[in-house]
Structures are given as C-alpha cells and as structure tokens.
N, C-alpha and C. Protein backbone atom coordinates (compact mmCIF):
# COMPACT_ATOMS: atom_id res chain seq x y z
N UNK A 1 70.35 25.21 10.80
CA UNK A 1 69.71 25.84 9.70
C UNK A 1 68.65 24.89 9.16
N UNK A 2 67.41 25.46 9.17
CA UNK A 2 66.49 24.39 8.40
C UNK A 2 66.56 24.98 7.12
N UNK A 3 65.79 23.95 6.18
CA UNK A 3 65.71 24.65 4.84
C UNK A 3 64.45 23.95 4.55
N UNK A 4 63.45 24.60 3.74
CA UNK A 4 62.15 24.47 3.67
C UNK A 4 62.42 24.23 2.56
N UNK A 5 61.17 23.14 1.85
CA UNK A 5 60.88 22.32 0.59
C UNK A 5 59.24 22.11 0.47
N UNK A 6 59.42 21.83 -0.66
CA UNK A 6 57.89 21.74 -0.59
C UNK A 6 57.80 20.31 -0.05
N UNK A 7 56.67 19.73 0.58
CA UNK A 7 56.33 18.45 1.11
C UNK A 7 55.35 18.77 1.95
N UNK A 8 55.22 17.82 2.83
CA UNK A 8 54.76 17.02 4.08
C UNK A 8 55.60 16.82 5.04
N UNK A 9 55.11 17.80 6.34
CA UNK A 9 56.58 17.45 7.56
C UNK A 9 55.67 16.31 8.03
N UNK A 10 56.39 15.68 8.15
CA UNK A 10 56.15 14.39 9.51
C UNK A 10 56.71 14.48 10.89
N UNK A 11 56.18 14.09 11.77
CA UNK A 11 57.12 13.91 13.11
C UNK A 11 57.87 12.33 12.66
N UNK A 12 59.56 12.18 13.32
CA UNK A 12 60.38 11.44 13.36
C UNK A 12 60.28 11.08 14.50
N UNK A 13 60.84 9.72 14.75
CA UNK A 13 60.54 9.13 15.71
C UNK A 13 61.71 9.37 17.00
N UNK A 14 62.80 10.23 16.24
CA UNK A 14 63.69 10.96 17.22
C UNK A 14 63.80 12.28 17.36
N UNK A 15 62.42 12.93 17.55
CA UNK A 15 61.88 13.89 17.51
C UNK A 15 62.70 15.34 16.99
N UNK A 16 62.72 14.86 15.26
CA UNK A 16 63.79 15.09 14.62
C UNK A 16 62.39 15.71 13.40
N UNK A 17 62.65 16.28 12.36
CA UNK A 17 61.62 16.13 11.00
C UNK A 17 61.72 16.35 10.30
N UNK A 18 61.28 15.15 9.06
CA UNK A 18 61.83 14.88 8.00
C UNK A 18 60.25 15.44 7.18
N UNK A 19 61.20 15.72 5.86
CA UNK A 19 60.80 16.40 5.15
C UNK A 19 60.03 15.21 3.82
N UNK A 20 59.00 15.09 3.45
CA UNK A 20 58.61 14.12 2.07
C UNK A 20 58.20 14.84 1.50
N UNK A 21 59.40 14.93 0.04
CA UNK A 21 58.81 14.89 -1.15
C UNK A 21 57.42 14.65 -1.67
N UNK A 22 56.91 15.73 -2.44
CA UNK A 22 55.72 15.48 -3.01
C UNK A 22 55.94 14.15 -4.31
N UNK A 23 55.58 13.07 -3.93
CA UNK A 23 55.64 12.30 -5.27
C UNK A 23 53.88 12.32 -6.05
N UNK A 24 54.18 11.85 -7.11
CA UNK A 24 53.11 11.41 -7.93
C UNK A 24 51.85 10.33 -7.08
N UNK A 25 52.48 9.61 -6.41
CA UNK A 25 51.47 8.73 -5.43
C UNK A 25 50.71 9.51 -4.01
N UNK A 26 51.64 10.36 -3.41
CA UNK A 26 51.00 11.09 -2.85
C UNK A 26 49.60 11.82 -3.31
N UNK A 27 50.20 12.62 -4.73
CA UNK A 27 49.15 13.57 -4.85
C UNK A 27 47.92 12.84 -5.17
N UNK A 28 48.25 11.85 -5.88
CA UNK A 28 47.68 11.01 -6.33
C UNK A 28 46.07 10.34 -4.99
N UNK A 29 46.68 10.13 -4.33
CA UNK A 29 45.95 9.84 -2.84
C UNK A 29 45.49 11.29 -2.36
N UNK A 30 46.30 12.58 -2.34
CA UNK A 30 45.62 13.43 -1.72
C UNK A 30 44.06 13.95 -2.80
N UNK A 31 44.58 14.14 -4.26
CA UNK A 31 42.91 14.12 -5.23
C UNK A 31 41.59 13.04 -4.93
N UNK A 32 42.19 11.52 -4.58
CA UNK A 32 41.31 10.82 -4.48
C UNK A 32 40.71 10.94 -2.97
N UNK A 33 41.61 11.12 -2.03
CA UNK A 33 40.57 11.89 -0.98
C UNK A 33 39.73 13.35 -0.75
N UNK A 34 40.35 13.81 -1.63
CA UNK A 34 39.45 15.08 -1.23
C UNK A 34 38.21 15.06 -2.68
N UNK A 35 38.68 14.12 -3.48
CA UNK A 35 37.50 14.00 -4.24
C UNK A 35 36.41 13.28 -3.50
N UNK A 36 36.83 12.31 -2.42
CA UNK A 36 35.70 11.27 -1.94
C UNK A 36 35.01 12.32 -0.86
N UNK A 37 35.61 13.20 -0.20
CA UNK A 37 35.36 14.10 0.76
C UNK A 37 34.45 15.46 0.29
N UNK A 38 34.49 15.16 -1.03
CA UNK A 38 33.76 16.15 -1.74
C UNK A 38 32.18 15.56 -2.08
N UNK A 39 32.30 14.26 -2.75
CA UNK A 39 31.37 13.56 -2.86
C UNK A 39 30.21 13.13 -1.63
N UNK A 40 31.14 12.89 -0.60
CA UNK A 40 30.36 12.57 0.46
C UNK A 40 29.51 13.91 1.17
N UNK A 41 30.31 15.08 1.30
CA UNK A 41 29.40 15.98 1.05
C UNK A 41 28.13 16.86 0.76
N UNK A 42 28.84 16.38 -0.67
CA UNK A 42 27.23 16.80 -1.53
C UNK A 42 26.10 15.55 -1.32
N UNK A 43 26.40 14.56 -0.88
CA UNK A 43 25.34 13.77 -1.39
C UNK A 43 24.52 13.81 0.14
N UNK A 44 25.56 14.15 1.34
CA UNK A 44 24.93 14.62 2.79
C UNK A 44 23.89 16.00 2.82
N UNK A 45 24.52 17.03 1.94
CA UNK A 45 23.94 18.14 1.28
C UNK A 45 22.70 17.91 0.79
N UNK A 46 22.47 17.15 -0.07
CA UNK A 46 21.18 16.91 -1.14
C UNK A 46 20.13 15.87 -0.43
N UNK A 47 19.98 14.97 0.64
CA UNK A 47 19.61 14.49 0.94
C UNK A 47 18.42 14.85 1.86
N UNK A 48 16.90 14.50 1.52
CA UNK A 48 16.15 15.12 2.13
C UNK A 48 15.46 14.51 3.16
N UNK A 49 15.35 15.30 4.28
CA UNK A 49 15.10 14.55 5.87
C UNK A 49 13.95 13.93 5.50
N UNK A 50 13.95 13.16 6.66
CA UNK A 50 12.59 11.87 6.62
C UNK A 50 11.48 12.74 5.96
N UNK A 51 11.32 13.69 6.83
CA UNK A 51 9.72 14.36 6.84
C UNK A 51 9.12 14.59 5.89
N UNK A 52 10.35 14.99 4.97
CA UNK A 52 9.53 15.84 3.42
C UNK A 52 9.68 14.37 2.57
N UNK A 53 10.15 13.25 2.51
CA UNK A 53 9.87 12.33 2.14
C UNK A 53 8.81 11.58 1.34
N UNK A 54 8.05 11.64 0.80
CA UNK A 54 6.59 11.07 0.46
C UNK A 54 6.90 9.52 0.26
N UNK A 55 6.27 8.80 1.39
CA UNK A 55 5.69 7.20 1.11
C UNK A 55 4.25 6.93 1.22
N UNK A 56 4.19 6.09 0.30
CA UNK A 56 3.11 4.84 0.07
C UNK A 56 3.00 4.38 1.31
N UNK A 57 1.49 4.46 1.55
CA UNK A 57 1.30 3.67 2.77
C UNK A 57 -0.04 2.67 2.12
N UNK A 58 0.10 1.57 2.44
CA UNK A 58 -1.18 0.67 1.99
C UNK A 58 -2.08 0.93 2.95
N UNK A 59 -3.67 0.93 2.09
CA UNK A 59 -4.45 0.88 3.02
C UNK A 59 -4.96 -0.45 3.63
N UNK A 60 -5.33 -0.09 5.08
CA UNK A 60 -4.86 -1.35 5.78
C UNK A 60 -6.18 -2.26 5.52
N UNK A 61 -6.63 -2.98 4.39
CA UNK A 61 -7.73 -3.64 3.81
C UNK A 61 -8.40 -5.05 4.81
N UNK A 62 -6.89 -5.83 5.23
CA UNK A 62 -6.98 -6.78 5.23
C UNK A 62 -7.45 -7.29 6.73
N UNK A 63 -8.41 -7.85 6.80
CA UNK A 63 -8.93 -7.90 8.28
C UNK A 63 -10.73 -8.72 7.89
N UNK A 64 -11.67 -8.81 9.00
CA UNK A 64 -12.96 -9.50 8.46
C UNK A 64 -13.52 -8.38 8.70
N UNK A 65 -14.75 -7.84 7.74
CA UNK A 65 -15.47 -6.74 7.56
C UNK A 65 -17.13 -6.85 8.14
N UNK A 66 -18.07 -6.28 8.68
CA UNK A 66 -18.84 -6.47 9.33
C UNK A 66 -20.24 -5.53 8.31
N UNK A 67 -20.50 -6.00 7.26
CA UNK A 67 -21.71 -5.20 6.21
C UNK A 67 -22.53 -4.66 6.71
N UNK A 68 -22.54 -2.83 7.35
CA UNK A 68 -23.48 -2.73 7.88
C UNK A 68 -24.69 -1.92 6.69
N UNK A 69 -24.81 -1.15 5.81
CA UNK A 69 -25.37 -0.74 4.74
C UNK A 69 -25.04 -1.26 3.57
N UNK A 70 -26.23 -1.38 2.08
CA UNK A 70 -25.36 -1.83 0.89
C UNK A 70 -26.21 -0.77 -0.02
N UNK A 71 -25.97 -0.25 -0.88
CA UNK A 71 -26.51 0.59 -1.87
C UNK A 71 -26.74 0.86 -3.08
N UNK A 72 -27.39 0.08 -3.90
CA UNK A 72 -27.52 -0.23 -4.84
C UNK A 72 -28.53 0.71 -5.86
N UNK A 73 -28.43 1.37 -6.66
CA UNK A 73 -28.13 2.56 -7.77
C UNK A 73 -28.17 1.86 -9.24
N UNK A 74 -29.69 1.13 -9.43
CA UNK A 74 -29.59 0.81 -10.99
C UNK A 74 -30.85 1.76 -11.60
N UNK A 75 -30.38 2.79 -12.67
CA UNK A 75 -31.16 3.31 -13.49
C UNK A 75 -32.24 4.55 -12.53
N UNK A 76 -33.29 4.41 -12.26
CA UNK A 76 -33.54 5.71 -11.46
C UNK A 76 -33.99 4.75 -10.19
N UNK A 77 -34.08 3.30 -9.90
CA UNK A 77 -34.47 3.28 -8.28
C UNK A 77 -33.04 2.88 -7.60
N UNK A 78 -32.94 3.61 -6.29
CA UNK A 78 -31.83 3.05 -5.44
C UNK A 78 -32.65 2.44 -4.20
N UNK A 79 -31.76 1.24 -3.67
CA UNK A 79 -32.49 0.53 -3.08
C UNK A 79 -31.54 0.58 -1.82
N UNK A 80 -31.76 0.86 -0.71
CA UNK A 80 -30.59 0.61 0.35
C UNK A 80 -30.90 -0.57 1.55
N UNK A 81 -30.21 -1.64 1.48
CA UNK A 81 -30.29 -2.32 2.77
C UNK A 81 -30.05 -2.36 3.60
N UNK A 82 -30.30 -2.46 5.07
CA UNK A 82 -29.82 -2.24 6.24
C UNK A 82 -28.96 -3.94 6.62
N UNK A 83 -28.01 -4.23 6.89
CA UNK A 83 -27.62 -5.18 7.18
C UNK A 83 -26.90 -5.94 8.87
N UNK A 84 -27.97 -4.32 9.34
CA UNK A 84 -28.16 -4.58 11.14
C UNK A 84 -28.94 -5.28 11.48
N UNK A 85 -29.94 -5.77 10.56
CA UNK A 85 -31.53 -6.18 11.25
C UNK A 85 -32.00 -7.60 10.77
N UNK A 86 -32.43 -7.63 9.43
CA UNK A 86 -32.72 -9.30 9.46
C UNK A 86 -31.37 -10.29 8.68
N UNK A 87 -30.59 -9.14 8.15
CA UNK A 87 -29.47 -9.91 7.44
C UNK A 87 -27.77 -9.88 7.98
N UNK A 88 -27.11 -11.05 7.76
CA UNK A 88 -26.11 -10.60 8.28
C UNK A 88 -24.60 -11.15 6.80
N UNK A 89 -23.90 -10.01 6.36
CA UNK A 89 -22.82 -10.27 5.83
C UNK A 89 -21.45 -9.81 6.32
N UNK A 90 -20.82 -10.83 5.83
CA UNK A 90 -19.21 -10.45 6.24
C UNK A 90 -18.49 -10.77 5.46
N UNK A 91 -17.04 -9.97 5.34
CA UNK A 91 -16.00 -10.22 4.16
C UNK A 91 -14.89 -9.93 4.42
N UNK A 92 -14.38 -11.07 4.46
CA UNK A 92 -12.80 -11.23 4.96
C UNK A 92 -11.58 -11.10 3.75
N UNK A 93 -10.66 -10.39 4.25
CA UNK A 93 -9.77 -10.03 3.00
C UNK A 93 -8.59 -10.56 3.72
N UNK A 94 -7.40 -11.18 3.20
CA UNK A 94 -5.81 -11.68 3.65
C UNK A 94 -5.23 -10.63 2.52
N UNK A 95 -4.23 -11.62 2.09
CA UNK A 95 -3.15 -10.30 1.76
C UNK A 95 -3.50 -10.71 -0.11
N UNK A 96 -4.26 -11.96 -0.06
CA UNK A 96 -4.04 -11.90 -2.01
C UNK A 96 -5.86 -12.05 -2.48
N UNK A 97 -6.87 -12.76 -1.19
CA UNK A 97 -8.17 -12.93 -1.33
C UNK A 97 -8.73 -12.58 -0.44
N UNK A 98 -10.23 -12.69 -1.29
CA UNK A 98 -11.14 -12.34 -0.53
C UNK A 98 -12.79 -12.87 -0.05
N UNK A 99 -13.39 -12.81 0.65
CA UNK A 99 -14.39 -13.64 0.59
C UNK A 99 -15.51 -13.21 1.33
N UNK A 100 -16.56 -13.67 1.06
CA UNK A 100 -17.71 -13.38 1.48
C UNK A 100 -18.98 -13.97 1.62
N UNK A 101 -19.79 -13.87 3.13
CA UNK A 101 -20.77 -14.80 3.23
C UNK A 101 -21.88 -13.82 3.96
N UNK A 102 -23.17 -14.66 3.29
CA UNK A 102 -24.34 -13.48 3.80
C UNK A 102 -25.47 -14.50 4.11
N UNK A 103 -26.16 -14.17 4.70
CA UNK A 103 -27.50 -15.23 5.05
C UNK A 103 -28.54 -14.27 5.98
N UNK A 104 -29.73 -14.76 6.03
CA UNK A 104 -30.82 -13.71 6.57
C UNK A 104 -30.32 -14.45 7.76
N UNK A 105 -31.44 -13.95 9.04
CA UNK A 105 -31.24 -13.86 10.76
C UNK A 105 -32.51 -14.30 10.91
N UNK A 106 -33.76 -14.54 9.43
CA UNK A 106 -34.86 -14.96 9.96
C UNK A 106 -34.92 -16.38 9.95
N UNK A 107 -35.29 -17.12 11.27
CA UNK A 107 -35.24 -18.57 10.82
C UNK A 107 -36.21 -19.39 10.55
N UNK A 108 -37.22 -18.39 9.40
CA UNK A 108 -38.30 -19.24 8.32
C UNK A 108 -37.77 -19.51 6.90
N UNK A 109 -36.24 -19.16 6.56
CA UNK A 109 -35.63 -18.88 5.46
C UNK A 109 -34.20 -19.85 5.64
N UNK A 110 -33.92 -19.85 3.77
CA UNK A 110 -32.41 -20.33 4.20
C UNK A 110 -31.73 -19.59 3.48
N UNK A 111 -31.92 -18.50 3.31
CA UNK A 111 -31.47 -17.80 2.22
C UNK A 111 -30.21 -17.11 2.40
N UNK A 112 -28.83 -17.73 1.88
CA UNK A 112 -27.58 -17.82 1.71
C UNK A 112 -26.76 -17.65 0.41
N UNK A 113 -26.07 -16.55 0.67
CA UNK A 113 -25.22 -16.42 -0.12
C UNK A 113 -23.09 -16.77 0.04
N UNK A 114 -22.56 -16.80 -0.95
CA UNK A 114 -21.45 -16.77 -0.39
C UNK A 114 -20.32 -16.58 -1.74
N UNK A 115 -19.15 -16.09 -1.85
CA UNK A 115 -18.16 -16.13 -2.99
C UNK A 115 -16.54 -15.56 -2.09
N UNK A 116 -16.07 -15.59 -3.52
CA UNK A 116 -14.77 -15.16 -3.11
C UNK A 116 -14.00 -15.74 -4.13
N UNK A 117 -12.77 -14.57 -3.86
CA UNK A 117 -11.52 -14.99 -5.23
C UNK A 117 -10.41 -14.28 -4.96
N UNK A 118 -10.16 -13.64 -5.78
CA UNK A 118 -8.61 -12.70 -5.62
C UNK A 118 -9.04 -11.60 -5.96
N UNK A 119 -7.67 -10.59 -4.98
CA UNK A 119 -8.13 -8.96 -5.72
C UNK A 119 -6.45 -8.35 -6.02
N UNK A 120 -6.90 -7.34 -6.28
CA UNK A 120 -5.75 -6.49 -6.35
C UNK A 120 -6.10 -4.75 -5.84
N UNK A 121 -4.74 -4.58 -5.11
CA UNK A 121 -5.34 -2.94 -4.69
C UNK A 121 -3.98 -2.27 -4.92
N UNK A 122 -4.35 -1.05 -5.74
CA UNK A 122 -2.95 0.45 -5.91
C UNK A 122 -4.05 1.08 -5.30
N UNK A 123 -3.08 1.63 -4.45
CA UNK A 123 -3.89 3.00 -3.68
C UNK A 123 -5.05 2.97 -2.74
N UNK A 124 -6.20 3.25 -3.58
CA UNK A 124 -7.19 2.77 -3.31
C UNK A 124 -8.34 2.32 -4.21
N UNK A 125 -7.77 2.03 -5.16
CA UNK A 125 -8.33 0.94 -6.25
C UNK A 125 -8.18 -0.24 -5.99
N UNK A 126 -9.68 -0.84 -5.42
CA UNK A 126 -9.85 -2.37 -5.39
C UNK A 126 -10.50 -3.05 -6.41
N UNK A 127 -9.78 -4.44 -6.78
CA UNK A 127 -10.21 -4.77 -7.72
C UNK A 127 -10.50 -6.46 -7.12
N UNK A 128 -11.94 -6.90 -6.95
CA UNK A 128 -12.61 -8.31 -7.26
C UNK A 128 -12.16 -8.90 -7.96
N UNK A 129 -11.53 -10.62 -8.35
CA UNK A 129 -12.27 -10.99 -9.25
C UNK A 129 -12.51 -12.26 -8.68
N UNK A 130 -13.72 -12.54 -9.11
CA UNK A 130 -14.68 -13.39 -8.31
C UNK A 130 -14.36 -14.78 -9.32
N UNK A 131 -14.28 -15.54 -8.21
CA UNK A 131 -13.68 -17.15 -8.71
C UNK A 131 -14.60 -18.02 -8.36
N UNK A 132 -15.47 -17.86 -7.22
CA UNK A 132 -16.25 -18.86 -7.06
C UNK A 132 -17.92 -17.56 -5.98
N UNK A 133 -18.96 -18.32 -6.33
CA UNK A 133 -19.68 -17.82 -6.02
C UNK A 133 -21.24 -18.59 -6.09
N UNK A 134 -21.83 -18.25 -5.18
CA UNK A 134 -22.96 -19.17 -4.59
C UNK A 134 -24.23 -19.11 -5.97
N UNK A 135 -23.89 -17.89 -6.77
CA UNK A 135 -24.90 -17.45 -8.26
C UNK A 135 -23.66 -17.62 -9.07
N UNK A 136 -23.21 -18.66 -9.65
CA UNK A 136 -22.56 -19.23 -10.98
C UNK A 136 -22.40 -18.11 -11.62
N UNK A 137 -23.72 -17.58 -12.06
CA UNK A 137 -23.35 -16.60 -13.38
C UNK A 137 -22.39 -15.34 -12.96
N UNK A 138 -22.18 -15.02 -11.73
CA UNK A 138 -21.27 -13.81 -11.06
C UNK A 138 -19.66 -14.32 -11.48
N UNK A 139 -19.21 -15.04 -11.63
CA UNK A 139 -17.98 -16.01 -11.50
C UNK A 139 -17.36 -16.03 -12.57
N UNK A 140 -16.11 -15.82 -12.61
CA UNK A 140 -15.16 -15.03 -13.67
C UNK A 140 -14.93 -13.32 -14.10
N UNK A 141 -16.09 -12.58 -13.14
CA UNK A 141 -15.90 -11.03 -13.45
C UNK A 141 -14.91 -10.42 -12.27
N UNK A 142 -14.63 -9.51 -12.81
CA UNK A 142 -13.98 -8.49 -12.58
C UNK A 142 -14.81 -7.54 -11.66
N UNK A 143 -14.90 -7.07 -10.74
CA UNK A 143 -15.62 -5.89 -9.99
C UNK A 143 -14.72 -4.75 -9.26
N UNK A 144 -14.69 -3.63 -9.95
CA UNK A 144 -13.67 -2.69 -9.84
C UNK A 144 -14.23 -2.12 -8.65
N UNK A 145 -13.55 -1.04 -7.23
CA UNK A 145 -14.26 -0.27 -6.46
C UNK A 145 -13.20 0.48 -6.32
N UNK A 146 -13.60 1.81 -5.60
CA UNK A 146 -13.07 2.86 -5.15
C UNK A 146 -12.84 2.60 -3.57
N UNK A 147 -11.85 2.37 -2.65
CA UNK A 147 -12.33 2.08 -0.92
C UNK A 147 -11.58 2.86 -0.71
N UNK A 148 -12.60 3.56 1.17
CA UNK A 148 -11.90 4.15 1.94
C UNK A 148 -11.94 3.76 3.31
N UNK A 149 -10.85 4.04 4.07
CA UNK A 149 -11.25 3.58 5.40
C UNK A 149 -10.71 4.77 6.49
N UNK A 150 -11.87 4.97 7.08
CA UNK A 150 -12.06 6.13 8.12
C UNK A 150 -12.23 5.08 9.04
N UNK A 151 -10.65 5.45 10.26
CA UNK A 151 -10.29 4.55 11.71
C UNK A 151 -11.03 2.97 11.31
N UNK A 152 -12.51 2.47 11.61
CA UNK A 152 -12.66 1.16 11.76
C UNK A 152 -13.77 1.06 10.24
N UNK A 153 -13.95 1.94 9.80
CA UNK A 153 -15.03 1.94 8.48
C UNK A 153 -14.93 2.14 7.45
N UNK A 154 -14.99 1.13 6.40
CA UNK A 154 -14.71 0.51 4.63
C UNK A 154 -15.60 0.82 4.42
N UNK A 155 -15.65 1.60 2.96
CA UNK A 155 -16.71 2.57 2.40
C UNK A 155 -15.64 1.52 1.00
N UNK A 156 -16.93 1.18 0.32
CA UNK A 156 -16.50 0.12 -1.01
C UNK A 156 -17.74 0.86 -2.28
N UNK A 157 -17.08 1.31 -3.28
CA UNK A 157 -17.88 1.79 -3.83
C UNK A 157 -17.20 1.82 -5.65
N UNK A 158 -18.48 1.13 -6.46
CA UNK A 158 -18.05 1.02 -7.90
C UNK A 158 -19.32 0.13 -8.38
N UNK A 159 -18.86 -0.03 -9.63
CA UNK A 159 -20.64 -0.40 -10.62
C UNK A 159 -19.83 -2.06 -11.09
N UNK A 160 -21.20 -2.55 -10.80
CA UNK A 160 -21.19 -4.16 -11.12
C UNK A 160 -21.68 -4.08 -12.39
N UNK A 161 -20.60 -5.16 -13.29
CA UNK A 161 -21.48 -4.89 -14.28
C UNK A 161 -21.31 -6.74 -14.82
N UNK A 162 -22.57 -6.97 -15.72
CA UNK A 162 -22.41 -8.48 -16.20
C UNK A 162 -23.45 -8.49 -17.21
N UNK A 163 -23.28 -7.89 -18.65
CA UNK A 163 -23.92 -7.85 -19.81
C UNK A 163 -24.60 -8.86 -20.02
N UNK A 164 -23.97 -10.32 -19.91
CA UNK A 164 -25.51 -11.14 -20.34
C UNK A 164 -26.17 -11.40 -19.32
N UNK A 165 -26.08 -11.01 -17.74
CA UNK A 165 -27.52 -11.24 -17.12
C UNK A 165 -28.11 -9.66 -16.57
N UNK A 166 -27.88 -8.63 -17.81
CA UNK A 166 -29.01 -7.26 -17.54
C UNK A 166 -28.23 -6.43 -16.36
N UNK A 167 -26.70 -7.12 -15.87
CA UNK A 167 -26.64 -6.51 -14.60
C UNK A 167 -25.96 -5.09 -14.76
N UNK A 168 -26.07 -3.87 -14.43
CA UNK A 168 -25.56 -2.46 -14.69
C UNK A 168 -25.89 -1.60 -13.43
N UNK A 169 -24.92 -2.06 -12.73
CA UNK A 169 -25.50 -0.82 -11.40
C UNK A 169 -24.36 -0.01 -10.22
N UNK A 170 -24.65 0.65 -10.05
CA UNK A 170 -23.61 1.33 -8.28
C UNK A 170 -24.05 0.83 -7.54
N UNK A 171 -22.76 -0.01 -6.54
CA UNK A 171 -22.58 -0.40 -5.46
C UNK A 171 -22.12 0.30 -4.57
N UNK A 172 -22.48 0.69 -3.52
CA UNK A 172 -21.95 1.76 -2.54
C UNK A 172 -22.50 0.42 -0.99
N UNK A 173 -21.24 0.18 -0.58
CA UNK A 173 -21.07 -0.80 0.87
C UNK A 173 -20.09 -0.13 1.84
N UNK A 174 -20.73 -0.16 3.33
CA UNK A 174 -20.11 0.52 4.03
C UNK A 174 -19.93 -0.73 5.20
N UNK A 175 -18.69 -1.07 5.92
CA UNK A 175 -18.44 -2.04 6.21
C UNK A 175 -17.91 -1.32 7.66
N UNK A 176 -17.89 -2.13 9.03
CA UNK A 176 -16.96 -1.86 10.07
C UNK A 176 -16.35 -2.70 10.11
N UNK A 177 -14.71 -2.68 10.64
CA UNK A 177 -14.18 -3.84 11.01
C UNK A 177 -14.84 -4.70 12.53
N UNK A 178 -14.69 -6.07 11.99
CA UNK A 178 -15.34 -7.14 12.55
C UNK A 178 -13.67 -7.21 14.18
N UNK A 179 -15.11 -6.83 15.30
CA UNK A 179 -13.99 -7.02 16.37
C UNK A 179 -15.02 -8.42 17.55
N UNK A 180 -13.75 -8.70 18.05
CA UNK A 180 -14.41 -10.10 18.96
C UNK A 180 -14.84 -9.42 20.27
C-alpha cells in the first residue's frame, strides 16, 4: 500500500521511495529559485540585439593630413587657395595634439609657417587650442570647427576669431589623408 503526502519523491538508493516533507527550507530554496529563474528571464527578454544598439563611433581624426584647398570668408571677399601648386601644408593629429607646418615650393622664398597644441573632439566638434605658433599673436586661442571625413577626406570648417588683431573670418579646409 503506498500512501501519498505532500512532498518530493526522491529515488532511494534501494530502489525503494522515500517521501520528503515539505519543510520551510525547502520552500524556501524552491521561491529563491524560481525567483532567480524569473529574473533571468526577463532580463534575457528585455535585452536588445547588437543591431538596434546605437554606439559612438569616433571619427577617425588622427593620422597626417595633406592641405589640399583653404577657404577663407572675411566680410564680402572669399579668398581660396590651392595648396597643390606653389604651397605645401600638413597637419598631423595623435590622440591629444595637433600640429601643423606650411611653407611655399618656390625656392626664391622662405616663407614658413608652423603651430600646434591640443584639441578636443565630441562627435564632430573639433576644438584647437593653439599653444605655440610661428605668428605669436595666434597663441593661446581657441579655434572651434565643424569636421567631416568622407573615406580619405577632412573637410575642417569654423570662424577664426582674435579681437585684438581685426581677425573675424570662415575657415573652410579640405584635407586628404597623407599616404607614403
């Protein structure tokens, strides 16, 4: 005659079966697993696949830049330089500075420029600030830009500005990356 109880059958090890009482520790263990089994669940449930994901991707700034146009936008004349032909600049960015050197290609001239300092970039807000520079009076500003880069080409674009030497203008520089 068996007689049924409430419990948990187990198999016996003399293939016999014993009956356990529901105690307080049991149930106790069976709430905290099916609470964790519940939890794990929902949080497998709510979790959204890679794809729909949205990350930050930095734009990839940092590399030496090859100045091929510069565009300059003060008041009603814009002036554009070509920087294929008698001039040559370049501007190298790492991960905290940046720098830059320019000099003509004609060799009746010595006419050289050069600076560099630190920047900062969210998004695609670049921000100059110029620490050292071949014109003194440039040195200590701030030069804000907008950049984009299409595959190998930096499009740098924002207004220089430096109240006590008259300076107020749009900069629009279009750069390729510098390959060997």
């Amino acid at each position: 005659m068996t007689k049924r109880a409430t419990g948990i059958l187990i198999p016996n090890l003399h293939k016999a079966r014993a009956v356990i009482a529901p105690t307080s520790l049991n149930c106790t263990m069976l709430k905290l697993s099916t609470t964790v089994l519940f939890c794990v669940c929902m949080i497998a449930c709510n979790e959204k696949p890679e794809s729909n994901l949205k990350t930050t991707t930095a734009i990839p700034i940092q590399g030496t830049w090859k100045l091929l146009t510069g565009t300059l936008i003060e008041k009603e004349d814009t002036v554009v330089t070509d920087y294929t032909k008698d001039k040559s600049f370049i501007k190298i960015i790492n991960d905290s500075h940046f720098s830059f050197l320019s000099h003509t290609l004609r060799k009746d001239t010595t006419d050289f420029s050069a600076g560099g300092g630190s920047y900062t970039l969210s998004g695609n807000n670049y921000t100059e600030h110029l620490e050292y520079c071949s014109a003194k009076e440039w040195e200590g500003h701030d030069f804000s830009f907008t950049v984009t880069i299409d595959n190998d080409t930096l499009t740098q674009s924002g207004v220089e500005k430096i109240e006590a030497q008259g300076i107020d203008r749009r900069n629009i520089e279009k750069y390729i990356r510098y390959k060997k």
